[in-house]
C-alpha atoms as a PDB file:
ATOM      1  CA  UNK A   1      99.393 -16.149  20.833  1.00  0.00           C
ATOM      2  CA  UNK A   2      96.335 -16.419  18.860  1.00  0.00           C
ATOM      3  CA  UNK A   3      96.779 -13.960  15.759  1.00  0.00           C
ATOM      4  CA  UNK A   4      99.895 -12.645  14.190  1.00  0.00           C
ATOM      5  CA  UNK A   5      99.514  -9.284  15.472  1.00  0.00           C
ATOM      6  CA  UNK A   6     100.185 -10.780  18.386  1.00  0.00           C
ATOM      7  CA  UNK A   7     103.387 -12.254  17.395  1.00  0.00           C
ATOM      8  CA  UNK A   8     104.029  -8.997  15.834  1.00  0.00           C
ATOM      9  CA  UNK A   9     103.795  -7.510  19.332  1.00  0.00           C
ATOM     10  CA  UNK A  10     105.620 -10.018  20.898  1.00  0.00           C
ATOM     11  CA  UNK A  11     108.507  -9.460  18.121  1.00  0.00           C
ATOM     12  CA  UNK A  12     108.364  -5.796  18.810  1.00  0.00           C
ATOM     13  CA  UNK A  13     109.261  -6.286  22.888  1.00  0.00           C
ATOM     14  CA  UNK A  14     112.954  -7.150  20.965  1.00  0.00           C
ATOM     15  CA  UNK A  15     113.070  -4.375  18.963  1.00  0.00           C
ATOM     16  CA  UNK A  16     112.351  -6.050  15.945  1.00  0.00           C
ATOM     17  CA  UNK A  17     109.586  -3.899  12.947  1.00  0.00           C
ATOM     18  CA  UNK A  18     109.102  -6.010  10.032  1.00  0.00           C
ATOM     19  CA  UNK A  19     108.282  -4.869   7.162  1.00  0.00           C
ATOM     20  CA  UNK A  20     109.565  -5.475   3.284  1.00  0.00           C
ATOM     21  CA  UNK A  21     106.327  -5.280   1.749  1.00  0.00           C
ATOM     22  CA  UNK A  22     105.757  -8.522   0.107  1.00  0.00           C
ATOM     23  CA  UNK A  23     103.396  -9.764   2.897  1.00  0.00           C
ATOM     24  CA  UNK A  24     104.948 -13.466   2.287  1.00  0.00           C
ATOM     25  CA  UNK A  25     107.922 -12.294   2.783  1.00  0.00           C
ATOM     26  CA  UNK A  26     106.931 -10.746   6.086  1.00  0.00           C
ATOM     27  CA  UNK A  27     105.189 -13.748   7.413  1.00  0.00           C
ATOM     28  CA  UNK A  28     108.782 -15.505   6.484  1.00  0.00           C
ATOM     29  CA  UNK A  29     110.835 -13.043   8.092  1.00  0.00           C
ATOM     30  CA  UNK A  30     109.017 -13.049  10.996  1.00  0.00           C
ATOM     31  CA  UNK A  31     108.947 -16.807  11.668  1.00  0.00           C
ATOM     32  CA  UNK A  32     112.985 -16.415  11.045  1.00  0.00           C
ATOM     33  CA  UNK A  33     112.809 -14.010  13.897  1.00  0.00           C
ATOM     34  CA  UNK A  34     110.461 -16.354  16.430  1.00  0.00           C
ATOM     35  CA  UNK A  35     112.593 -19.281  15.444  1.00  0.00           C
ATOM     36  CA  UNK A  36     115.672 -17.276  16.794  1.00  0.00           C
ATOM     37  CA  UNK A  37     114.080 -16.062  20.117  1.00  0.00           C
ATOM     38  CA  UNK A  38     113.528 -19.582  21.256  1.00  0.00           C
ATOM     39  CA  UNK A  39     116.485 -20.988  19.982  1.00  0.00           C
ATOM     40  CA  UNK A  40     117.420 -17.883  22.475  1.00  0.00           C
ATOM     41  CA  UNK A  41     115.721 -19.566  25.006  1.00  0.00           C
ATOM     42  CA  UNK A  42     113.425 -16.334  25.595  1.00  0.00           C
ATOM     43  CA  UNK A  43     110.182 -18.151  24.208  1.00  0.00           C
ATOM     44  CA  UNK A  44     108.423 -20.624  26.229  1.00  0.00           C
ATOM     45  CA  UNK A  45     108.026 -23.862  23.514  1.00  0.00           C
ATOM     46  CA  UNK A  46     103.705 -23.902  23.498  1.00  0.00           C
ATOM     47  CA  UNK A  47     103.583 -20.075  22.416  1.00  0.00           C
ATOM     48  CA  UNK A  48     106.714 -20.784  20.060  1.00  0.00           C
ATOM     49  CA  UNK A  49     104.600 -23.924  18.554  1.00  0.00           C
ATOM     50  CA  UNK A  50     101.632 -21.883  18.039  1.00  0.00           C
ATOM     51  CA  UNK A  51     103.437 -18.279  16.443  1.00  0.00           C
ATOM     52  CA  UNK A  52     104.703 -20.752  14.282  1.00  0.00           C
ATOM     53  CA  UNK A  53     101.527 -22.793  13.344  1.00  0.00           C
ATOM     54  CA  UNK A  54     100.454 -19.293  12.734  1.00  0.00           C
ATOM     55  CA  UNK A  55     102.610 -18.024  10.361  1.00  0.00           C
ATOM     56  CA  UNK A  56     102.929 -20.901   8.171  1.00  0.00           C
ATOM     57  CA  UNK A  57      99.074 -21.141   7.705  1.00  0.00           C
ATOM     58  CA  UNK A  58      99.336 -17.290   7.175  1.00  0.00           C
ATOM     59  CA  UNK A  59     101.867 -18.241   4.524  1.00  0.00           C
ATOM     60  CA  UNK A  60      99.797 -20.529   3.027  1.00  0.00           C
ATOM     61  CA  UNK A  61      96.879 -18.564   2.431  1.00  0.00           C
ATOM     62  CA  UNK A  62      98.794 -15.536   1.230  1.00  0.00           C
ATOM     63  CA  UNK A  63     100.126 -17.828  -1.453  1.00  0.00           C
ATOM     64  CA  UNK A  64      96.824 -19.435  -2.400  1.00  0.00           C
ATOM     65  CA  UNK A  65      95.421 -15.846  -2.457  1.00  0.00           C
ATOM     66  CA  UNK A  66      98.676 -14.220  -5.069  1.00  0.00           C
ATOM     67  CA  UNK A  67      97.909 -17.642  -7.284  1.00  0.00           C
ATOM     68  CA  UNK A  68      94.125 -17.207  -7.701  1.00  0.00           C
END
């Protein structure tokens, strides 16, 4: 996984569209919903590490963006 519309994809071969509309609360949601699928044991643990480097740098940014 390199972007997080690619963990959106992945996400999506469970079923699982996320969208609230607070795109921190997305990014949160979704790393909720990665955490689960390995904890599942469906998720091999280097693409698991890096969906959630992703998201939390995502996270990060998105917040440093709303506070500027």
């Amino acid at each position: 996984m390199k972007t997080i519309y690619d963990i959106q994809q992945f996400l999506k071969k469970f079923g699982t569209f996320i969208y609230i509309g607070d795109r921190v609360a997305d990014l949160q949601l979704m790393e909720a919903e990665v955490r689960e699928i390995y904890r599942s044991q469906m998720m091999d643990t280097k693409d698991y590490q890096m969906a959630i480097l992703l998201l939390r740098q995502e996270i990060e940014r998105e917040k440093k963006r709303k506070n500027s």
